[in-house]
PDB file of N, CA and C in Angstrom:
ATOM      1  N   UNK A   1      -1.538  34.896  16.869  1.00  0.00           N
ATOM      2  CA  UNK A   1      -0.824  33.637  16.943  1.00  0.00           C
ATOM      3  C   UNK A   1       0.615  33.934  17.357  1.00  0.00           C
ATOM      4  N   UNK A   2       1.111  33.383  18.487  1.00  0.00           N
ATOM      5  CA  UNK A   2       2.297  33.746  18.830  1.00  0.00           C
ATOM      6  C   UNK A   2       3.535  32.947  18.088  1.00  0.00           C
ATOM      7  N   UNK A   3       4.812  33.585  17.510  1.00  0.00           N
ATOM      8  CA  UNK A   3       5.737  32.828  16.795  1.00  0.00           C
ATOM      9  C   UNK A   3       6.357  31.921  17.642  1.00  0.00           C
ATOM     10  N   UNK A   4       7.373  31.462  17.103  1.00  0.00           N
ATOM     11  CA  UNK A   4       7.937  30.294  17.121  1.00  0.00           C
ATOM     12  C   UNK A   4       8.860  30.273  18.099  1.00  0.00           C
ATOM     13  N   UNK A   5       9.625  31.372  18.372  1.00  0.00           N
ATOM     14  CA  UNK A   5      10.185  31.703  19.167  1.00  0.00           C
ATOM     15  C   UNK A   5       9.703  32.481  20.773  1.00  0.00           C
ATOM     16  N   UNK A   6       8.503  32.879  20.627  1.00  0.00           N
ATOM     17  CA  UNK A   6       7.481  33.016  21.724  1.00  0.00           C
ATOM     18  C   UNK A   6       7.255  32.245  22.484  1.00  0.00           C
ATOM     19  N   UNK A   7       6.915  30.600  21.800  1.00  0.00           N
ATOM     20  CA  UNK A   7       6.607  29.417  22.539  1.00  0.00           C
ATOM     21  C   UNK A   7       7.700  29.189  23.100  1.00  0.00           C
ATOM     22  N   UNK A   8       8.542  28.669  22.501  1.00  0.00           N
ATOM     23  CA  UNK A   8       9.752  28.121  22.918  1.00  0.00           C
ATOM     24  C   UNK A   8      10.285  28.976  23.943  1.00  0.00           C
ATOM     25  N   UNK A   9      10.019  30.152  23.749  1.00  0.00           N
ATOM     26  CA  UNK A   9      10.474  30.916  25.327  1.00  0.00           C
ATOM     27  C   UNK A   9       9.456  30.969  26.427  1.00  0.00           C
ATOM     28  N   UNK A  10       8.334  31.241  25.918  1.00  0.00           N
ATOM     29  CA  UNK A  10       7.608  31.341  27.039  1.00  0.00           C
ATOM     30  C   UNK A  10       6.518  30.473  26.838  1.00  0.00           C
ATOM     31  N   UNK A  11       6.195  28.709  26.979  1.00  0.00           N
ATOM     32  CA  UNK A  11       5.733  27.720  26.802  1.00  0.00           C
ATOM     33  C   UNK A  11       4.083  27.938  27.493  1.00  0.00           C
ATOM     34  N   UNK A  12       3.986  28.869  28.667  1.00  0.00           N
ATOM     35  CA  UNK A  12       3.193  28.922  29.458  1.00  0.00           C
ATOM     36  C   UNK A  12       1.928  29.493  27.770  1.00  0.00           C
ATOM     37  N   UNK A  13       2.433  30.349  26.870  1.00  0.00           N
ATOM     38  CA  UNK A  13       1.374  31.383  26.480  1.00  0.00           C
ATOM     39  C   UNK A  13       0.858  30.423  25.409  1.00  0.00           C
ATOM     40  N   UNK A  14       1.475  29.041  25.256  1.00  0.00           N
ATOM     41  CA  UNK A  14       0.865  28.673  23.988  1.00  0.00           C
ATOM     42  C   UNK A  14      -0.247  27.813  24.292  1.00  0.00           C
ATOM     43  N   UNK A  15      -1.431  27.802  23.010  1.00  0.00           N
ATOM     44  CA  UNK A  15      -2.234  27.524  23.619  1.00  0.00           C
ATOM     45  C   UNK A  15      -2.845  25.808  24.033  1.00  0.00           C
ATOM     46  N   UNK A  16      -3.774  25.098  25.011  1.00  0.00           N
ATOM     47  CA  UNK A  16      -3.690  24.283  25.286  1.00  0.00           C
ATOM     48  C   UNK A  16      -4.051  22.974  23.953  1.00  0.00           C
ATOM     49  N   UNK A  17      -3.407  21.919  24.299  1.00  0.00           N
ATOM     50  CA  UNK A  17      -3.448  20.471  23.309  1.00  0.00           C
ATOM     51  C   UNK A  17      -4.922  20.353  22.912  1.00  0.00           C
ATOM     52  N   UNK A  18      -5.587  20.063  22.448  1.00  0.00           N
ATOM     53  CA  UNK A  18      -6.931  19.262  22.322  1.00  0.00           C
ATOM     54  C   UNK A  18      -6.919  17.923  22.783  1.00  0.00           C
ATOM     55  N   UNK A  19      -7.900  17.493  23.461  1.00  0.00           N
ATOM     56  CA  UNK A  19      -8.603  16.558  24.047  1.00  0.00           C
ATOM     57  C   UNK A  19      -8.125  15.112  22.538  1.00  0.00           C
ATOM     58  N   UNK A  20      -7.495  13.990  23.036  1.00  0.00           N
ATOM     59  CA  UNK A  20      -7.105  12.786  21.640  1.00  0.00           C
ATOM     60  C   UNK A  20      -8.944  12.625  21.495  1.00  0.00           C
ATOM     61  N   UNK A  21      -9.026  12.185  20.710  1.00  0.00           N
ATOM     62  CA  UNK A  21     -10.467  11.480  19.692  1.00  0.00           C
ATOM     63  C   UNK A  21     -10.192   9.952  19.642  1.00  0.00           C
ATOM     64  N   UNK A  22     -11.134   9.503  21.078  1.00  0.00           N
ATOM     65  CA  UNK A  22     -11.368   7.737  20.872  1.00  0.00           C
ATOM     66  C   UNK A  22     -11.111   7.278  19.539  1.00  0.00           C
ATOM     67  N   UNK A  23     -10.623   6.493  18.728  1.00  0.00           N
ATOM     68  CA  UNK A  23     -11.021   5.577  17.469  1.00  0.00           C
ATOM     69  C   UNK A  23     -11.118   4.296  17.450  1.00  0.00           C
ATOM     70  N   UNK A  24     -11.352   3.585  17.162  1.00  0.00           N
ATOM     71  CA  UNK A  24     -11.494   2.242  17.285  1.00  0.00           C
ATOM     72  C   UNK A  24     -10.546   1.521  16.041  1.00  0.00           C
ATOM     73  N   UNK A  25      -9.994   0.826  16.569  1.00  0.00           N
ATOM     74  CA  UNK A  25      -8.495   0.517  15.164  1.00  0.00           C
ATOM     75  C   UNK A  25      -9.375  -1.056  14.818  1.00  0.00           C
ATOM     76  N   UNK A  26     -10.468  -1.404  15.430  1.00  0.00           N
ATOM     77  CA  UNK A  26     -10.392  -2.851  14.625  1.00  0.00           C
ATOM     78  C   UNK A  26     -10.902  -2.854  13.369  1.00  0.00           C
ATOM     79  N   UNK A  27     -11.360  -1.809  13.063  1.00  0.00           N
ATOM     80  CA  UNK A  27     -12.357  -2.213  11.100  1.00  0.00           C
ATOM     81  C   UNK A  27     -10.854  -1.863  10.517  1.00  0.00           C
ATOM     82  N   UNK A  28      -9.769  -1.222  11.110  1.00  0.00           N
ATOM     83  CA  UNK A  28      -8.833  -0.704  10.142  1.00  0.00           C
ATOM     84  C   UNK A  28      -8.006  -2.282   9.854  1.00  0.00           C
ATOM     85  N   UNK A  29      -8.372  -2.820  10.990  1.00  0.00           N
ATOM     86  CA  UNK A  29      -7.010  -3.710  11.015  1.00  0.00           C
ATOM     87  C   UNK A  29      -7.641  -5.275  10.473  1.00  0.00           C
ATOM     88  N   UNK A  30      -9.491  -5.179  10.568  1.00  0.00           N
ATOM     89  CA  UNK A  30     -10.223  -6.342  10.130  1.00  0.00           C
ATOM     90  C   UNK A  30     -10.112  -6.114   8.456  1.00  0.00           C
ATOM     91  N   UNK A  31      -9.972  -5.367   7.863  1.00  0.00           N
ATOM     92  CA  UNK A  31     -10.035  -4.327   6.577  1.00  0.00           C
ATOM     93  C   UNK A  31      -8.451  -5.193   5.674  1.00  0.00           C
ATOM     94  N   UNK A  32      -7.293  -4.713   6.721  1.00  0.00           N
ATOM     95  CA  UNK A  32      -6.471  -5.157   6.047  1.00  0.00           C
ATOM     96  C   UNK A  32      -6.094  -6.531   6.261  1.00  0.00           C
ATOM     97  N   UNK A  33      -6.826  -7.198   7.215  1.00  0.00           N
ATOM     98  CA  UNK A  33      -6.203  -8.901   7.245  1.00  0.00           C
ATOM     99  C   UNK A  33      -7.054  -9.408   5.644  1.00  0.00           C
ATOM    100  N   UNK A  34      -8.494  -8.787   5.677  1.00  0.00           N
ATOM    101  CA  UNK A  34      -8.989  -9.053   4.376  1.00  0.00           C
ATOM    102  C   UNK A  34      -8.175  -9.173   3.102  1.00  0.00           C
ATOM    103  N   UNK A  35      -7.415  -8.012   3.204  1.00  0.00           N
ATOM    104  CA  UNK A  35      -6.636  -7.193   1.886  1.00  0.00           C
ATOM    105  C   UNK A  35      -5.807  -8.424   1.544  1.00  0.00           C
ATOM    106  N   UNK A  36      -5.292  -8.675   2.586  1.00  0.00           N
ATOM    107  CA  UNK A  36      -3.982  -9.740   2.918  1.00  0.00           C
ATOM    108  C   UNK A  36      -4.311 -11.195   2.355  1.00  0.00           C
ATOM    109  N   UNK A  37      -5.873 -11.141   2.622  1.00  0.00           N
ATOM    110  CA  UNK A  37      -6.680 -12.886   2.696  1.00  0.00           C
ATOM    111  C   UNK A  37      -6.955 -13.070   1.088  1.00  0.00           C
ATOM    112  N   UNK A  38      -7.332 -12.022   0.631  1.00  0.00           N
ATOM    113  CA  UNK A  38      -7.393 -11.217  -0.877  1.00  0.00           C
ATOM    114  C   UNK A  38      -5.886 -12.169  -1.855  1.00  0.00           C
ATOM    115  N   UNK A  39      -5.003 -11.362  -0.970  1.00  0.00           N
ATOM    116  CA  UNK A  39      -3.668 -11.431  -2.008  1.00  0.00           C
ATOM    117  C   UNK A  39      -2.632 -12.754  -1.601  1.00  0.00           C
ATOM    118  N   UNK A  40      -3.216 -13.179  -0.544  1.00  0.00           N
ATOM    119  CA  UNK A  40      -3.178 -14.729  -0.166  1.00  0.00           C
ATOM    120  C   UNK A  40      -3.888 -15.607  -1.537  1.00  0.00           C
ATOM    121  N   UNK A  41      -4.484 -15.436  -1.841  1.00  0.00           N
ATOM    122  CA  UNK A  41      -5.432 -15.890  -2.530  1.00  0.00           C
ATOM    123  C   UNK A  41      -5.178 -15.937  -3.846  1.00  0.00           C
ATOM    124  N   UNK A  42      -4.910 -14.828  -4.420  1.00  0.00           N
ATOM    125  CA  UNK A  42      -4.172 -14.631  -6.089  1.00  0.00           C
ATOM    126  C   UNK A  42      -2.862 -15.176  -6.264  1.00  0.00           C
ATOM    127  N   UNK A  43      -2.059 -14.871  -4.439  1.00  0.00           N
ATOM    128  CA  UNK A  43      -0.642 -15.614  -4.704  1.00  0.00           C
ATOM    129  C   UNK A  43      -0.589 -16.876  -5.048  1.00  0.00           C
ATOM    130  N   UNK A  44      -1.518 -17.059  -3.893  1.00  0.00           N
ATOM    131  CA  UNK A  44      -1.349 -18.790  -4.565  1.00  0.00           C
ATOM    132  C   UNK A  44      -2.156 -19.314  -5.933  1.00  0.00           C
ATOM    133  N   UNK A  45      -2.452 -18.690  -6.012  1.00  0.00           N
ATOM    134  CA  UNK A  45      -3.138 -18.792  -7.866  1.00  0.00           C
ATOM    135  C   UNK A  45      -2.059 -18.950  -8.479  1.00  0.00           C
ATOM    136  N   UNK A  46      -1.177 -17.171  -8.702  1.00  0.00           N
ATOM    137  CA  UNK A  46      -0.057 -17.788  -9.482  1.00  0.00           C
ATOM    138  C   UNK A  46       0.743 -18.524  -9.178  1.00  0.00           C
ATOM    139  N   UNK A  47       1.058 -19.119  -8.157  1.00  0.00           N
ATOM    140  CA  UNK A  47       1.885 -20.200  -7.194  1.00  0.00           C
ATOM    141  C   UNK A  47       1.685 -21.107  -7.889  1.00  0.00           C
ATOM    142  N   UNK A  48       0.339 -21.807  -7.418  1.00  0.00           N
ATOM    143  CA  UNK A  48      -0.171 -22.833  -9.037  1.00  0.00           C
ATOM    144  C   UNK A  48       0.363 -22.879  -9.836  1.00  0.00           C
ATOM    145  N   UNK A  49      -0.082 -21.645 -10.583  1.00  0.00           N
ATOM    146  CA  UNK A  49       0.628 -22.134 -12.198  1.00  0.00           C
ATOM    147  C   UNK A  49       1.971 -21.867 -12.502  1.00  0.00           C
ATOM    148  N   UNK A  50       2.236 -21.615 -11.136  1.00  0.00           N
ATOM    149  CA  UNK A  50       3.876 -21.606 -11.582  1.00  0.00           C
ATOM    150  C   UNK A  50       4.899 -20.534 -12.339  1.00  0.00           C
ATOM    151  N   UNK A  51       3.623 -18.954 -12.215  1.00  0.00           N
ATOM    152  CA  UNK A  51       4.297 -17.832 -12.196  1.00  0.00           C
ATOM    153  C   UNK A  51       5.362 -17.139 -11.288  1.00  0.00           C
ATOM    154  N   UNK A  52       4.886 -16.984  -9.801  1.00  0.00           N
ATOM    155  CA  UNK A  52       5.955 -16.720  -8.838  1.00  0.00           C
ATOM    156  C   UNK A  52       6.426 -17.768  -8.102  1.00  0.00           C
ATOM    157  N   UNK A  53       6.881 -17.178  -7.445  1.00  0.00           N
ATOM    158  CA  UNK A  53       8.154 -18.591  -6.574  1.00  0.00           C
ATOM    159  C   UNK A  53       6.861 -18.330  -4.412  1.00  0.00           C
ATOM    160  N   UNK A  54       7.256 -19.150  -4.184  1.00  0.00           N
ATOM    161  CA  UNK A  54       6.391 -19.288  -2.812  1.00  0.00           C
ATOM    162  C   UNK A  54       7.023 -18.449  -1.785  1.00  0.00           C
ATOM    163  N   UNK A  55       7.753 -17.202  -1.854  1.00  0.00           N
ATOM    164  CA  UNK A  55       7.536 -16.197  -1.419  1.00  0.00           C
ATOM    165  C   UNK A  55       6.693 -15.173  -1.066  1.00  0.00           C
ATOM    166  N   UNK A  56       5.780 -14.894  -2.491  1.00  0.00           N
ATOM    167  CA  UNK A  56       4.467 -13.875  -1.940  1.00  0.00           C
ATOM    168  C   UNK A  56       3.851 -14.548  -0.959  1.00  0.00           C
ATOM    169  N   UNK A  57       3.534 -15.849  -0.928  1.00  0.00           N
ATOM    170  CA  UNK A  57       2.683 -16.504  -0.289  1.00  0.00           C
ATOM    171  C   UNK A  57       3.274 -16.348   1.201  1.00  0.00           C
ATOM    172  N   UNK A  58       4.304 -16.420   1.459  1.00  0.00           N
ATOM    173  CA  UNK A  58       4.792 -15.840   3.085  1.00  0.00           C
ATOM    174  C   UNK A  58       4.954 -14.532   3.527  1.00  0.00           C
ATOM    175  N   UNK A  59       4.715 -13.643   2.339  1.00  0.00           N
ATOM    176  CA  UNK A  59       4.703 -12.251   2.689  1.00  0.00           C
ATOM    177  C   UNK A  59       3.398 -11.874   3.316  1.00  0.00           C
ATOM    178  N   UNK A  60       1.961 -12.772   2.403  1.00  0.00           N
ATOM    179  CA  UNK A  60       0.898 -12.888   2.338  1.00  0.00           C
ATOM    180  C   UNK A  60       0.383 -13.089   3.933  1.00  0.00           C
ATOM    181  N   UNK A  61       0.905 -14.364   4.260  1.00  0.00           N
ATOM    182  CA  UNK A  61       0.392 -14.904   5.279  1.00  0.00           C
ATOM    183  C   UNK A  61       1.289 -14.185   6.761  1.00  0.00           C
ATOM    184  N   UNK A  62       2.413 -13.622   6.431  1.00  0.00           N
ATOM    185  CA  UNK A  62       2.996 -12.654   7.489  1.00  0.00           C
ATOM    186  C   UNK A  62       2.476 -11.223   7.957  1.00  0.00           C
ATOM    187  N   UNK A  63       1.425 -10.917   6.946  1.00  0.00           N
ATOM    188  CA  UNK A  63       0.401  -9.551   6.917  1.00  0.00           C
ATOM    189  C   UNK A  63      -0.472 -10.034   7.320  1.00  0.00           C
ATOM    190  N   UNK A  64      -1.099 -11.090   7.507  1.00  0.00           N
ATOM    191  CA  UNK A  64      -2.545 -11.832   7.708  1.00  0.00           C
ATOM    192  C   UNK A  64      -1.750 -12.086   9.679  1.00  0.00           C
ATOM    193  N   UNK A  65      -1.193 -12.809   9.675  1.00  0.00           N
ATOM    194  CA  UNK A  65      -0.567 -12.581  11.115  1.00  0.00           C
ATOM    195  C   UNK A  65      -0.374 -11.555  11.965  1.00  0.00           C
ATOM    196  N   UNK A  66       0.232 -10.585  11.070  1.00  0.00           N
ATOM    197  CA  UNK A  66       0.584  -8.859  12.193  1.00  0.00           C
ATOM    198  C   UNK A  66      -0.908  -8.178  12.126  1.00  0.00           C
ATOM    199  N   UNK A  67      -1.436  -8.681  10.972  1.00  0.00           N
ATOM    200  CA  UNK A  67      -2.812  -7.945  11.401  1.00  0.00           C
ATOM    201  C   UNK A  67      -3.642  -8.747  12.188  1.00  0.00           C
ATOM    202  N   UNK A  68      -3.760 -10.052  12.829  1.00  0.00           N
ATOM    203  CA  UNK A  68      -4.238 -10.710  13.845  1.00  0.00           C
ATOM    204  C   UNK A  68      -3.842 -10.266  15.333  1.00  0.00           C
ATOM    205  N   UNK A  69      -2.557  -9.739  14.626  1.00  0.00           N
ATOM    206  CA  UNK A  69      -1.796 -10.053  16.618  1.00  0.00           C
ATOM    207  C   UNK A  69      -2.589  -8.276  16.446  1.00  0.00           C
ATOM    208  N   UNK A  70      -2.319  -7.252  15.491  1.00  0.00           N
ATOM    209  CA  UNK A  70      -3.049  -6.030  15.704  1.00  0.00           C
ATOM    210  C   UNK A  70      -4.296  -6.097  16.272  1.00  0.00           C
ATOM    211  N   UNK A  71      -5.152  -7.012  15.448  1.00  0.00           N
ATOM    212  CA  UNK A  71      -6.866  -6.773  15.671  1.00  0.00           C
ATOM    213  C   UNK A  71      -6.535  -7.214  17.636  1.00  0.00           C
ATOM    214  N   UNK A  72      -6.134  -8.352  17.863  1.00  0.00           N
ATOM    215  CA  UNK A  72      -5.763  -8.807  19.146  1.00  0.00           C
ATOM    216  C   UNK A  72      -5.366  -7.989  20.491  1.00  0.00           C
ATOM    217  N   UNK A  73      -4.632  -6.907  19.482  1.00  0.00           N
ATOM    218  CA  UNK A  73      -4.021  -5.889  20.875  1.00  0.00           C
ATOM    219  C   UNK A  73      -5.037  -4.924  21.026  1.00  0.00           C
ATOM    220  N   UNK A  74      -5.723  -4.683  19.824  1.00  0.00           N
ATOM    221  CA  UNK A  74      -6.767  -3.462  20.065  1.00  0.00           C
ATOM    222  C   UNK A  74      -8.196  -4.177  20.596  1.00  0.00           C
ATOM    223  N   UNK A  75      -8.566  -5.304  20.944  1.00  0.00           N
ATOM    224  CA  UNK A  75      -9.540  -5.997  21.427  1.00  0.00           C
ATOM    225  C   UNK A  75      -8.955  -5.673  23.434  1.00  0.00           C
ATOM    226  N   UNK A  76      -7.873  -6.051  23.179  1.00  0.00           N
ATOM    227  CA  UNK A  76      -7.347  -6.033  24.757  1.00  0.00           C
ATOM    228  C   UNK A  76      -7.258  -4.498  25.141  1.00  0.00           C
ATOM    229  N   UNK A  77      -7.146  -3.586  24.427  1.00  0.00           N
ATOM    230  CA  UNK A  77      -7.001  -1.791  24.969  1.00  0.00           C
ATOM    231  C   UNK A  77      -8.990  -1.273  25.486  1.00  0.00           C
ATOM    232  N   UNK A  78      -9.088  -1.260  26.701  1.00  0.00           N
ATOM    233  CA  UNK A  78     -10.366  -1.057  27.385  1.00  0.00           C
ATOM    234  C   UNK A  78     -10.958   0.181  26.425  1.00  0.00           C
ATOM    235  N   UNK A  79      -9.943   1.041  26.533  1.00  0.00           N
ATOM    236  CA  UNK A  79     -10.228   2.581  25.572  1.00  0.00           C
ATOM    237  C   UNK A  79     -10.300   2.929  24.036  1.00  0.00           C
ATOM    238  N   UNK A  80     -10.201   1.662  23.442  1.00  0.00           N
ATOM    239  CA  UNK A  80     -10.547   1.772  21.939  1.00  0.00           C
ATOM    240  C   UNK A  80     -11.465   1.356  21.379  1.00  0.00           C
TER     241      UNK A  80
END
């Protein structure tokens, strides 16, 4: 294994990258709009009764959004 200072001098000897590994990001990102739809759900429970203030509930529904526009961008990438 050549050190650290080997590469950095002579870039040619180190050895080549590996090939990236396809993945598919939508179960990751269908997974967490769930999580989100989940805690949407309890927020407004305690919302109801008047434990928290209607904040979680926009944190809630702002994770349920970025993970839409996510699932959305990885539907549009041909290679995922």
């Amino acid at each position: 294994m050549p050190s650290l200072i080997e590469v950095v001098l002579h870039p040619d000897r180190r050895k080549a990258s590996p090939e990236p590994v396809a993945v598919s990001l939508r179960p990751v990102f269908l997974v967490g709009i769930v999580v989100w739809l989940v805690a949407l759900g309890v927020s407004a429970l305690l919302w109801w009764r008047g434990t928290i203030d209607s904040t979680s509930l926009w944190v809630c529904a702002t994770g349920m959004l970025l993970g839409a526009g996510g699932y959305l961008w990885s539907r549009q990438s041909p290679d995922r």
